[in-house]
C-alpha atoms as a PDB file:
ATOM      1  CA  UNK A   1     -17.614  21.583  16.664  1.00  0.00           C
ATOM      2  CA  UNK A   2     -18.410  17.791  16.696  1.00  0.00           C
ATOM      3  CA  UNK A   3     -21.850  16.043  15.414  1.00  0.00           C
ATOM      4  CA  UNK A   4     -23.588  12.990  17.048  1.00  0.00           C
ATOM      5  CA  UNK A   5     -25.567  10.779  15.392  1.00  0.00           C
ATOM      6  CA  UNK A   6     -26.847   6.656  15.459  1.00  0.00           C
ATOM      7  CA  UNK A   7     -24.448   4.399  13.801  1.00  0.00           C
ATOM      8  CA  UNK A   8     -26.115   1.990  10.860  1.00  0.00           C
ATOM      9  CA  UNK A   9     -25.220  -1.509  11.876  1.00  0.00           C
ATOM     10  CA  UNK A  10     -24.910  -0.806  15.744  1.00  0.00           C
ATOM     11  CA  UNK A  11     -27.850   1.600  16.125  1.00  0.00           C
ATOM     12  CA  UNK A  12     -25.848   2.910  18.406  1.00  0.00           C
ATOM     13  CA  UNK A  13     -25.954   7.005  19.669  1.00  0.00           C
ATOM     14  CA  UNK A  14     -22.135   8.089  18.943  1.00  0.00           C
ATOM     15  CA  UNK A  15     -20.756  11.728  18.569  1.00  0.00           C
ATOM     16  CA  UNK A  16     -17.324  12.174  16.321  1.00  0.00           C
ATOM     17  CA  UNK A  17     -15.658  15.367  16.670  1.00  0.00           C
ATOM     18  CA  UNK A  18     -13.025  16.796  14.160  1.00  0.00           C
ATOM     19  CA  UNK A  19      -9.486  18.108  15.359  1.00  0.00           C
ATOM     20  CA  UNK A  20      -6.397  19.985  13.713  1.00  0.00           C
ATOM     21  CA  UNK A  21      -3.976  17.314  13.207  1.00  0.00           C
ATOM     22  CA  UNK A  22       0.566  17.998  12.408  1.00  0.00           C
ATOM     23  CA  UNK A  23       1.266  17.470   9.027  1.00  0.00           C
ATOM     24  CA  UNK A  24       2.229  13.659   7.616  1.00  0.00           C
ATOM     25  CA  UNK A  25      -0.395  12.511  10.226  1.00  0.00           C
ATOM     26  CA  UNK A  26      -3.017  11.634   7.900  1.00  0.00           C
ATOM     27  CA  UNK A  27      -6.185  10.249   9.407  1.00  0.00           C
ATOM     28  CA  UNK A  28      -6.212   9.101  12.854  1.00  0.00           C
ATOM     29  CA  UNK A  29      -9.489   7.666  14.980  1.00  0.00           C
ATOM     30  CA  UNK A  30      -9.428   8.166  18.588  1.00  0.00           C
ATOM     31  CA  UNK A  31     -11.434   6.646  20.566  1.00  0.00           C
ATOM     32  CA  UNK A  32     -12.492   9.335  23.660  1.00  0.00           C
ATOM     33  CA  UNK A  33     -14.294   5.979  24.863  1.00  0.00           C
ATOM     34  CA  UNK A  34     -11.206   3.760  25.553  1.00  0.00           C
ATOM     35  CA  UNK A  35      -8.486   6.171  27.073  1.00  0.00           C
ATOM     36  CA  UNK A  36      -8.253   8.258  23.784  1.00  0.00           C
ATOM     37  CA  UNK A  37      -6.766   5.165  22.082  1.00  0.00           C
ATOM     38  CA  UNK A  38      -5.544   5.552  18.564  1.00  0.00           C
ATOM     39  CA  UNK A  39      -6.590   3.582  14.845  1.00  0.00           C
ATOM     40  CA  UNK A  40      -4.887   4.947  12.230  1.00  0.00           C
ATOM     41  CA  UNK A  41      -6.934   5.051   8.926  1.00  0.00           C
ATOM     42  CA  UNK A  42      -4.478   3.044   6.866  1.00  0.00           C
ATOM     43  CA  UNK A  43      -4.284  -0.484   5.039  1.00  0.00           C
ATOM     44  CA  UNK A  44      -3.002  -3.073   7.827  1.00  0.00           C
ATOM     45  CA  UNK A  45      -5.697  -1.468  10.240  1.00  0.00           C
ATOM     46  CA  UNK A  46      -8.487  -3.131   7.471  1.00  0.00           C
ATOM     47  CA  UNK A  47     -10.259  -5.584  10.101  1.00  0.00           C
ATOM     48  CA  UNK A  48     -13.616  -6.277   8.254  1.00  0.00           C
ATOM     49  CA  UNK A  49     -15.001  -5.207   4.171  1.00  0.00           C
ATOM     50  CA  UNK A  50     -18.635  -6.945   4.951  1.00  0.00           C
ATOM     51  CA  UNK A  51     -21.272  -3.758   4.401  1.00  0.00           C
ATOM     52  CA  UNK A  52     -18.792  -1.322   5.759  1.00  0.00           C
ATOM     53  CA  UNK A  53     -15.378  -0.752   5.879  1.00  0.00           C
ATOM     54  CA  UNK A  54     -13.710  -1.457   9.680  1.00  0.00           C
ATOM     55  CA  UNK A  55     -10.295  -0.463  11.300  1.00  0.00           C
ATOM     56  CA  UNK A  56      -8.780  -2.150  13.941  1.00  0.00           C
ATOM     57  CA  UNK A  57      -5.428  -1.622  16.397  1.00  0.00           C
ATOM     58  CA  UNK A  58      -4.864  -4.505  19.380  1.00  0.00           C
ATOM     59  CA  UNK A  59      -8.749  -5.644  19.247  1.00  0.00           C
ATOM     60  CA  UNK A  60      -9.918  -1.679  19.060  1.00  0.00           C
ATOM     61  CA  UNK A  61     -12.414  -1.476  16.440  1.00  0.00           C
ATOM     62  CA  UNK A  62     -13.607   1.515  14.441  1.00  0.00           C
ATOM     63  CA  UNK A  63     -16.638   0.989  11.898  1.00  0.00           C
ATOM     64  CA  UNK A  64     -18.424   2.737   8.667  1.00  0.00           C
ATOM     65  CA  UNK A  65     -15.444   5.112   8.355  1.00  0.00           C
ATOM     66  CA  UNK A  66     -15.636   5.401   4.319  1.00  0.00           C
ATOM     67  CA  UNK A  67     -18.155   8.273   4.041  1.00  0.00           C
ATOM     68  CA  UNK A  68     -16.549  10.480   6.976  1.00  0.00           C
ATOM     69  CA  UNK A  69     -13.034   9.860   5.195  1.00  0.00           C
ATOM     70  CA  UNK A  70     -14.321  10.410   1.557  1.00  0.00           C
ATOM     71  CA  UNK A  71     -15.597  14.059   3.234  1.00  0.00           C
ATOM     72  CA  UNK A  72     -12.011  14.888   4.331  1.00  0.00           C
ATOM     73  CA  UNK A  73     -10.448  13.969   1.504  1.00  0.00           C
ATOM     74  CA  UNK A  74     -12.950  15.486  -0.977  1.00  0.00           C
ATOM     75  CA  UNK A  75     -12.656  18.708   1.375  1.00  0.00           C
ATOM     76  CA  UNK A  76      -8.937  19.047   0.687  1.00  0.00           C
ATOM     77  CA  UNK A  77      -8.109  17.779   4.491  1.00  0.00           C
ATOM     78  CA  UNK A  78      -4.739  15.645   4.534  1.00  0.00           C
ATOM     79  CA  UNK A  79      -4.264  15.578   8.360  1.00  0.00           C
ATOM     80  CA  UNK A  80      -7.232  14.794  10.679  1.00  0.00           C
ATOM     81  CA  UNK A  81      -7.918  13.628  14.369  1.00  0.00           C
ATOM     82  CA  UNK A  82     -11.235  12.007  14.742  1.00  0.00           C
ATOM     83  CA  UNK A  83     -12.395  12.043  18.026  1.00  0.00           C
ATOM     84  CA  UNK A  84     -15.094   9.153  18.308  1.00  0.00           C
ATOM     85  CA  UNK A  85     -16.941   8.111  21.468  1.00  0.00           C
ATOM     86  CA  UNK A  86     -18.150   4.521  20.552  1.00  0.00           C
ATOM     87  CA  UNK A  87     -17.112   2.080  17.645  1.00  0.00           C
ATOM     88  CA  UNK A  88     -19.106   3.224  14.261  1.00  0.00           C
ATOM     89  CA  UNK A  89     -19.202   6.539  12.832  1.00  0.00           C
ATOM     90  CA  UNK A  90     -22.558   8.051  12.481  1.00  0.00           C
ATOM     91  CA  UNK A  91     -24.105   7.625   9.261  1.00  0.00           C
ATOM     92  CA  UNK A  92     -26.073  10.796   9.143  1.00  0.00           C
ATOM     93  CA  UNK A  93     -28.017  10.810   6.380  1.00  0.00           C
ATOM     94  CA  UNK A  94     -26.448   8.167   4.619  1.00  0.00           C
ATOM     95  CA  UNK A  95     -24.589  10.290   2.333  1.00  0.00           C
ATOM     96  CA  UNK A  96     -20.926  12.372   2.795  1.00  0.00           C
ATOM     97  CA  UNK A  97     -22.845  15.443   2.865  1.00  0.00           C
ATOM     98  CA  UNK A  98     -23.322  15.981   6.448  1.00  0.00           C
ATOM     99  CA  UNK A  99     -19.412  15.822   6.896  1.00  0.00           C
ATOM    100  CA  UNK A 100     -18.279  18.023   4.133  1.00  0.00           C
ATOM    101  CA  UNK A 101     -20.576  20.944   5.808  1.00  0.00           C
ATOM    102  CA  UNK A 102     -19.097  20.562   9.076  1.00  0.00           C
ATOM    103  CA  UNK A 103     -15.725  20.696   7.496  1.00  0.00           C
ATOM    104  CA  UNK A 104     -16.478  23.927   5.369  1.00  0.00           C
ATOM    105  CA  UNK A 105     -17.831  25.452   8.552  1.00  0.00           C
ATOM    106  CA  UNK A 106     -14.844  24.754  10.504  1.00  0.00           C
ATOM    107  CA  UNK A 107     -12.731  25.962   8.008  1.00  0.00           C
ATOM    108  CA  UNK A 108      -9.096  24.433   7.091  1.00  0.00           C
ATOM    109  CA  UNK A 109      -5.924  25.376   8.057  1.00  0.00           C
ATOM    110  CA  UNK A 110      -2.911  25.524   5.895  1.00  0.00           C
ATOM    111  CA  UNK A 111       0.024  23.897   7.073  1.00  0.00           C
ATOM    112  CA  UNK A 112       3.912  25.207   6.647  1.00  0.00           C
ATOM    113  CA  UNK A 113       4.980  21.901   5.259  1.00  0.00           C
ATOM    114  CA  UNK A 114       5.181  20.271   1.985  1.00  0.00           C
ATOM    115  CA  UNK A 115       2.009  18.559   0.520  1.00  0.00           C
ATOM    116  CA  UNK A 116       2.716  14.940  -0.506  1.00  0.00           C
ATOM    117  CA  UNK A 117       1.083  13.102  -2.918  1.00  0.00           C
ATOM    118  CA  UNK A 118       1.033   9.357  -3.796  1.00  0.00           C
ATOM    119  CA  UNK A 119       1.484   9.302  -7.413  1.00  0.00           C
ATOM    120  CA  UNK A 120       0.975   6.058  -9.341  1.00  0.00           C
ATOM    121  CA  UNK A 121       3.740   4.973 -11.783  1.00  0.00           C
ATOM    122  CA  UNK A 122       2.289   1.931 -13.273  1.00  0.00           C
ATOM    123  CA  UNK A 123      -1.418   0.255 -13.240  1.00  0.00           C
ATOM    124  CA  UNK A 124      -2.282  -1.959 -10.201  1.00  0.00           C
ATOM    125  CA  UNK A 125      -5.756  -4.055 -10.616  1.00  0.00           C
ATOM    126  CA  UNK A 126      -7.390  -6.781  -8.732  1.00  0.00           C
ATOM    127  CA  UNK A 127     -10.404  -8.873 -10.502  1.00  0.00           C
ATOM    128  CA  UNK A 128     -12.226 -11.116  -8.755  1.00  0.00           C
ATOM    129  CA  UNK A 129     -14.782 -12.969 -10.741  1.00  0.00           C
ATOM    130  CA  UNK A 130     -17.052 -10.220 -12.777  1.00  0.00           C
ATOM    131  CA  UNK A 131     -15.688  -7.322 -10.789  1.00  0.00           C
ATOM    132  CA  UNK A 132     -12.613  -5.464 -11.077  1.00  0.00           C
ATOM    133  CA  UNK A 133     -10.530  -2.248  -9.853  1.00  0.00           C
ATOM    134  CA  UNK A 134      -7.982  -0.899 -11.204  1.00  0.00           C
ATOM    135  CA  UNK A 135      -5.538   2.432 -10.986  1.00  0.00           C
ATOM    136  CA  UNK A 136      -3.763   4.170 -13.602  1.00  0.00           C
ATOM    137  CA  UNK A 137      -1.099   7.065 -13.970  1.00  0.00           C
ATOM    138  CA  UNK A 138      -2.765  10.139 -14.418  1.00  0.00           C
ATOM    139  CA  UNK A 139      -1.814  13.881 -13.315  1.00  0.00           C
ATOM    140  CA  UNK A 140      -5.260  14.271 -11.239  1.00  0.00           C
ATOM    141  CA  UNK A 141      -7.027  12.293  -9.061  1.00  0.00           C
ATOM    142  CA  UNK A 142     -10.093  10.775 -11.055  1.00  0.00           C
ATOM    143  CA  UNK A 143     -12.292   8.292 -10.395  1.00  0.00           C
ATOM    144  CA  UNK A 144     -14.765   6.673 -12.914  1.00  0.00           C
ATOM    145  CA  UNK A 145     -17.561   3.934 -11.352  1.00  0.00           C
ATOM    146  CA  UNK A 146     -19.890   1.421 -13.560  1.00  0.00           C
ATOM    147  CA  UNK A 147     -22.467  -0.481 -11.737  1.00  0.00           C
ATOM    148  CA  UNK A 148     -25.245  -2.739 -12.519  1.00  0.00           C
ATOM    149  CA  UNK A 149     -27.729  -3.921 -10.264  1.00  0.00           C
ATOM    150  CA  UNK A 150     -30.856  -6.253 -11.295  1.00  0.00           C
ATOM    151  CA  UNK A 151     -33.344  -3.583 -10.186  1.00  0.00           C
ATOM    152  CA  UNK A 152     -35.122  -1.153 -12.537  1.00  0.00           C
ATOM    153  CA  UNK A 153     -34.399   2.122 -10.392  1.00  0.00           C
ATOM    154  CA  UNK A 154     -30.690   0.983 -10.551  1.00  0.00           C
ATOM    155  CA  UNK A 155     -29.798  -0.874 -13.614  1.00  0.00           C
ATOM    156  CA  UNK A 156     -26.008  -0.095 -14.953  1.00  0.00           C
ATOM    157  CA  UNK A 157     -24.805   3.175 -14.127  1.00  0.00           C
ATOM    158  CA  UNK A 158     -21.605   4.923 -15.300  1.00  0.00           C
ATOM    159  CA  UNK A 159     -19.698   8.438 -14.214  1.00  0.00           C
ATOM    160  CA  UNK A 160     -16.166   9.861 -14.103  1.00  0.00           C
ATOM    161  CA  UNK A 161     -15.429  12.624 -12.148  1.00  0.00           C
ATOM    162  CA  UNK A 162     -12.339  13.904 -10.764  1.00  0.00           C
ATOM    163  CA  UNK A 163     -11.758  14.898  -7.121  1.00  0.00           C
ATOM    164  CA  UNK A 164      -8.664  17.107  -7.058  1.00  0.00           C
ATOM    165  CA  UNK A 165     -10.935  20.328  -9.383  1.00  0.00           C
ATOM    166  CA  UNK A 166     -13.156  20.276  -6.446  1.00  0.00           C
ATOM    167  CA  UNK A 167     -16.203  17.800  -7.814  1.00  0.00           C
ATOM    168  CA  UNK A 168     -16.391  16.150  -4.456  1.00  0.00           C
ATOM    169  CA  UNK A 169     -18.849  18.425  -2.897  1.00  0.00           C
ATOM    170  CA  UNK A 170     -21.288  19.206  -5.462  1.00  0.00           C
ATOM    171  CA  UNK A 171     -21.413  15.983  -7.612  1.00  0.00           C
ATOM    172  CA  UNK A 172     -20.779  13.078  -5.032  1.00  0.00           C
ATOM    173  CA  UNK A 173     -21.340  14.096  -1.591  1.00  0.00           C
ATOM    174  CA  UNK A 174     -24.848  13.849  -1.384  1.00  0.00           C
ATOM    175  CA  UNK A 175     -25.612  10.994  -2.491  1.00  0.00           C
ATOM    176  CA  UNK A 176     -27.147   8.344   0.127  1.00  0.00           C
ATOM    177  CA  UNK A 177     -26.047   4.390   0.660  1.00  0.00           C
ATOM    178  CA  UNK A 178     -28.744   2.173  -0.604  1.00  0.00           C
ATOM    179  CA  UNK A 179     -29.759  -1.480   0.042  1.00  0.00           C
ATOM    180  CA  UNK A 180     -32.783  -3.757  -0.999  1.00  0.00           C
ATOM    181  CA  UNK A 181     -36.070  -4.447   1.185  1.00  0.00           C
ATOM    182  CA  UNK A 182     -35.565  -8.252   0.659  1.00  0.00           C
ATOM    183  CA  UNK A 183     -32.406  -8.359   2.348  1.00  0.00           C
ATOM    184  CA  UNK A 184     -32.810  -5.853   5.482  1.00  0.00           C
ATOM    185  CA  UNK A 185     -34.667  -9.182   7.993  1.00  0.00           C
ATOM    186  CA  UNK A 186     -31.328 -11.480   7.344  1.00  0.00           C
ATOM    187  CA  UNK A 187     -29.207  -8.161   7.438  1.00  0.00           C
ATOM    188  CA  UNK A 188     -30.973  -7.616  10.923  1.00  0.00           C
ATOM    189  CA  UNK A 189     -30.498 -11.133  11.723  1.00  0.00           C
ATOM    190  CA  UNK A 190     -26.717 -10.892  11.389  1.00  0.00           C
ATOM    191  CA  UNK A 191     -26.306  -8.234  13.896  1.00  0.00           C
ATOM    192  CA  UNK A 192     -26.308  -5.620  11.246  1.00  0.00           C
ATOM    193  CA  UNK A 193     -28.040  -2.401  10.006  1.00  0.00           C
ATOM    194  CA  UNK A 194     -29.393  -1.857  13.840  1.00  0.00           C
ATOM    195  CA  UNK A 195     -29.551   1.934  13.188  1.00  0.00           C
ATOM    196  CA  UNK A 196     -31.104   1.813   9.552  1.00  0.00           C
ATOM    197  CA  UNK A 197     -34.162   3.326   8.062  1.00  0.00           C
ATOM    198  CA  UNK A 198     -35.383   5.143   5.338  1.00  0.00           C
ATOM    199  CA  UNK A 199     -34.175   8.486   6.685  1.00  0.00           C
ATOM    200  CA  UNK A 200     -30.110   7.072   6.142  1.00  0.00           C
ATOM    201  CA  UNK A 201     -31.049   4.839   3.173  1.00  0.00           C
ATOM    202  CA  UNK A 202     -32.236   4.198   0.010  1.00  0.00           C
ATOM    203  CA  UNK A 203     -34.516   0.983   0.249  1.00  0.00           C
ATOM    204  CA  UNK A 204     -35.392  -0.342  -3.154  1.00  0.00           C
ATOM    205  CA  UNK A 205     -38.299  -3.011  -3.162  1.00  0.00           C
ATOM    206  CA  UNK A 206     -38.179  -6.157  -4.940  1.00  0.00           C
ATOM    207  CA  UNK A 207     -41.573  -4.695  -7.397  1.00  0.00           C
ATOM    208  CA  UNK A 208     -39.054  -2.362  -8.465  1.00  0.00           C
ATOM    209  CA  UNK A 209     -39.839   0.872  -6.056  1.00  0.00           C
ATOM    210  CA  UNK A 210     -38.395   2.751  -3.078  1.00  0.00           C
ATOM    211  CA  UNK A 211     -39.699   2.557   0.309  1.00  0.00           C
ATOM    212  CA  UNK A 212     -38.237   6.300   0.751  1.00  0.00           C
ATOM    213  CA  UNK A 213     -41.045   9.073   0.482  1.00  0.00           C
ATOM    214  CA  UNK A 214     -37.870  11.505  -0.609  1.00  0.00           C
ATOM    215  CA  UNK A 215     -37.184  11.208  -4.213  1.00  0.00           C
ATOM    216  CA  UNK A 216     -34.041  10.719  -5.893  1.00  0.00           C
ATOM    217  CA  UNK A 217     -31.237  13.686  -5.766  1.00  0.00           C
ATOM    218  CA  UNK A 218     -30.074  11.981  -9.154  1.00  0.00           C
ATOM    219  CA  UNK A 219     -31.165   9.644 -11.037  1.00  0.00           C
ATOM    220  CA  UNK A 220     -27.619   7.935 -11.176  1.00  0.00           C
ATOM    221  CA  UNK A 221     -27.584   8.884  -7.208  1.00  0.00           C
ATOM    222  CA  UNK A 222     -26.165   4.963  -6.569  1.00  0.00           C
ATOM    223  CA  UNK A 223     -23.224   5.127  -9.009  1.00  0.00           C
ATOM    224  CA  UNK A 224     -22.359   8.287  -7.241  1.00  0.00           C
ATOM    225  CA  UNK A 225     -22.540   6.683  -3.794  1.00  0.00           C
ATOM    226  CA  UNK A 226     -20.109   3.720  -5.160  1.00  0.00           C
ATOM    227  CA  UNK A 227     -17.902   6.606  -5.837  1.00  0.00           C
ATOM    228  CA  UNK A 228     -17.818   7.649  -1.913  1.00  0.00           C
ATOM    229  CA  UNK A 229     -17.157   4.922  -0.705  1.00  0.00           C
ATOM    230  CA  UNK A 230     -14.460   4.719  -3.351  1.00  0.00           C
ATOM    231  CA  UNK A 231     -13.013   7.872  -2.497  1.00  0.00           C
ATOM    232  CA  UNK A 232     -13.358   6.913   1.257  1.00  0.00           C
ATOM    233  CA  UNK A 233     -11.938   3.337   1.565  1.00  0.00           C
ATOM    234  CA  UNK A 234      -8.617   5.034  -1.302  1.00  0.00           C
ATOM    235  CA  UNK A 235      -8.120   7.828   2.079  1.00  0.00           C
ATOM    236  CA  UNK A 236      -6.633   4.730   3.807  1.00  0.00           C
ATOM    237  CA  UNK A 237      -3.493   5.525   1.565  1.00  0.00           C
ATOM    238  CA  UNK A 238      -2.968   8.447   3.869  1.00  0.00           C
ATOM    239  CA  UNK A 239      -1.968  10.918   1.426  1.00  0.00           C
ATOM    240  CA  UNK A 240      -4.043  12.285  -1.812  1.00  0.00           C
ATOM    241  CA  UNK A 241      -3.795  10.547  -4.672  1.00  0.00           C
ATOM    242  CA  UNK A 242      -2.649  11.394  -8.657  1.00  0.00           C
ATOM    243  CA  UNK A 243      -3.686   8.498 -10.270  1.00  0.00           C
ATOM    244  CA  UNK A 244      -7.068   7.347 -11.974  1.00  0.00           C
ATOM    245  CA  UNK A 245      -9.437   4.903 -10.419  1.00  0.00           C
ATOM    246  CA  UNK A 246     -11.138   2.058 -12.476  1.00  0.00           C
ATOM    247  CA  UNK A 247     -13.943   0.365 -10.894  1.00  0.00           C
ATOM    248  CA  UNK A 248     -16.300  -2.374 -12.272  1.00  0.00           C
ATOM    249  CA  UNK A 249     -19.151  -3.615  -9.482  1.00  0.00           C
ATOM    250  CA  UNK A 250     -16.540  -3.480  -7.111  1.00  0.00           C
ATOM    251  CA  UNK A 251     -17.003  -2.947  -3.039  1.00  0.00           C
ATOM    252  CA  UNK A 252     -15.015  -2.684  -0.130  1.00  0.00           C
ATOM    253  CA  UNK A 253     -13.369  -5.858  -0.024  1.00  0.00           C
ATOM    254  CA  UNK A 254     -11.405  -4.635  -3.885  1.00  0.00           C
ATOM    255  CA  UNK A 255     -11.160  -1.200  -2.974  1.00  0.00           C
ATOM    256  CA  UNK A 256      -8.964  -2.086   0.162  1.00  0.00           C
ATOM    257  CA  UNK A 257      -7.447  -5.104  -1.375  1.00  0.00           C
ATOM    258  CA  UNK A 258      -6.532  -2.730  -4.591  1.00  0.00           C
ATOM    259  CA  UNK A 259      -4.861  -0.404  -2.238  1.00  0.00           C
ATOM    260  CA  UNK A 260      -3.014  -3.029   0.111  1.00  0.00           C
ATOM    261  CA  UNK A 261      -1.502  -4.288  -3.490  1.00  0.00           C
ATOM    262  CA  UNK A 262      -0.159  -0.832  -4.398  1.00  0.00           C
ATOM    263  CA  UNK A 263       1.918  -0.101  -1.283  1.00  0.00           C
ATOM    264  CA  UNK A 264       3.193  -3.722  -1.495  1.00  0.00           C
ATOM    265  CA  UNK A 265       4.847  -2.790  -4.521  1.00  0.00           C
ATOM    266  CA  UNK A 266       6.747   0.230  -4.219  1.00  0.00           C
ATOM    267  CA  UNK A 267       7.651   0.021  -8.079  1.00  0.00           C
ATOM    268  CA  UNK A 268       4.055   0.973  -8.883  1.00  0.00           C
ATOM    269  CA  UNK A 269       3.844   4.742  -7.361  1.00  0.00           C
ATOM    270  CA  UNK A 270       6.287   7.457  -5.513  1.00  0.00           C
ATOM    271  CA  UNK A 271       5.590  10.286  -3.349  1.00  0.00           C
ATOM    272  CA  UNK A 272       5.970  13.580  -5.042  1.00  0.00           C
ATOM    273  CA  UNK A 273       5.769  16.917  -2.801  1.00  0.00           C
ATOM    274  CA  UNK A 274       3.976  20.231  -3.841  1.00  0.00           C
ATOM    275  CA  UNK A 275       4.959  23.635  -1.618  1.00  0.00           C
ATOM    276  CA  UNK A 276       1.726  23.929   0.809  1.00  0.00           C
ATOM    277  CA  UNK A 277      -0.521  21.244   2.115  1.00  0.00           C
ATOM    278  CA  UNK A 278      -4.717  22.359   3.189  1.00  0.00           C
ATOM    279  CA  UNK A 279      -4.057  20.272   6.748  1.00  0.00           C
ATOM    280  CA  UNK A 280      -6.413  19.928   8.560  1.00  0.00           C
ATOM    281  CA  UNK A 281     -10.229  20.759   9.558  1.00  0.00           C
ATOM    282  CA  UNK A 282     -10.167  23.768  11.612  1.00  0.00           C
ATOM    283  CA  UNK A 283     -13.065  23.303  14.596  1.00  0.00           C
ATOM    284  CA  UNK A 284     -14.641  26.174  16.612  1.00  0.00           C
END
């Protein structure tokens, strides 16, 4: 099974298919494109953080991965081959929901093999200016997201949920990106948001509205979307996670740099192993 859809800052038509992957593969883009050439989703494939988060292997670029990876990983999927036939991952509707469906409808396989786990031993933060991340021991994977955005729809938004009971799906998934209308001309200008519109994002107007005819799934629907892309740029750690997520107005550029810190120091988290490990999306 395999969905196609425009990618946000190219505008480009691309279709992504999901395959079974071995266990201890974790997340691996192939590009059908370019020979069926390889990026791995981990931390030294982290090309660009501006808007999006990008991987890159010997000048082969994949875009916009987080919301596709925060899918897998809130779908119990360890071990994925994503077969992509252009540079940026559909954004759908803007949200993760689109690619937790297509996962549940595929099913997932169990693997024979030990499930491994990346458990954190000691906190790990990075702060940069008013914004911080930070990870904590903890014996689930939870993440907890404050905001605050000078716009009345937005304001400062706060929610913890944890991942490994399951919350993914119904708490976080659907919930869309979101940008502001004063922004999208220079946006445009810089080669980015090609594919955008009000049917893959929230567009908040500088009077303190939406451009978007559809309402709000929740009112605190942009605190939950922080939380994908939370969720999605932590997959690049290739394993799931036990260990509690701090974030403060932070974006791409701390999420990866928060998790390029914690496998520098291998004093700050272990791999623990659990019997069976939910492998990998199952496509028909």
């Amino acid at each position: 099974m395999e969905v196609a859809g425009v990618g946000l800052h190219t505008g480009n038509q691309v279709a992504v298919r999901l395959t079974p992957a071995p266990a201890f593969t974790g997340f691996v883009f192939r590009r059908t494109d370019l020979g069926d050439f390889d990026v791995p989703a981990a931390p030294h494939a982290v090309a660009r953080v501006s808007y999006a988060t990008t991987l890159m292997r010997q000048g082969v670029m994949v875009s916009t991965v987080e919301h596709l990876l925060a899918a897998l990983v809130g779908s119990g999927v360890d071990n994925c081959i994503i077969e992509i036939d252009g540079m940026e991952v559909p954004i759908l509707d803007g949200s993760a929901e689109g690619w937790v469906d297509l996962i549940e409808s595929a099913g997932v396989r169990e693997l024979e093999a030990a499930r491994q786990f990346l458990r954190i031993r000691r906190p790990v933060d990075v702060v940069e200016s008013h914004r911080s991340i930070r990870i904590v021991p903890a014996d689930e994977y939870r993440i907890s997201c404050h905001i605050d955005f000078d716009h009345p729809v937005v304001g400062s938004q706060r929610r913890s949920i944890s991942i490994t009971n399951g919350e993914f799906g119904p708490e976080l998934a659907a919930a869309r990106t979101f940008g502001f209308a004063h922004e999208v001309e220079a946006l445009r200008q810089a080669g980015l948001i090609q594919g955008g519109s009000t049917e893959n994002a929230i567009v908040l107007t500088p009077h303190g509205g939406m451009l978007n005819e559809v309402p709000l799934r929740w009112p605190d629907e942009f605190v939950r979307h922080k939380m994908i892309d939370i969720v999605g740029d932590l997959a690049l750690f290739g394993m799931p996670i036990l260990g509690h997520v701090i974030a403060d107005r932070a974006g791409h550029a701390l999420h990866t740099q928060l998790v390029a810190k914690v496998v520098r120091d291998e004093s700050a988290w272990e791999i623990v192993s659990q019997p069976v490990t939910e492998a990998a999306a199952l496509l028909s």
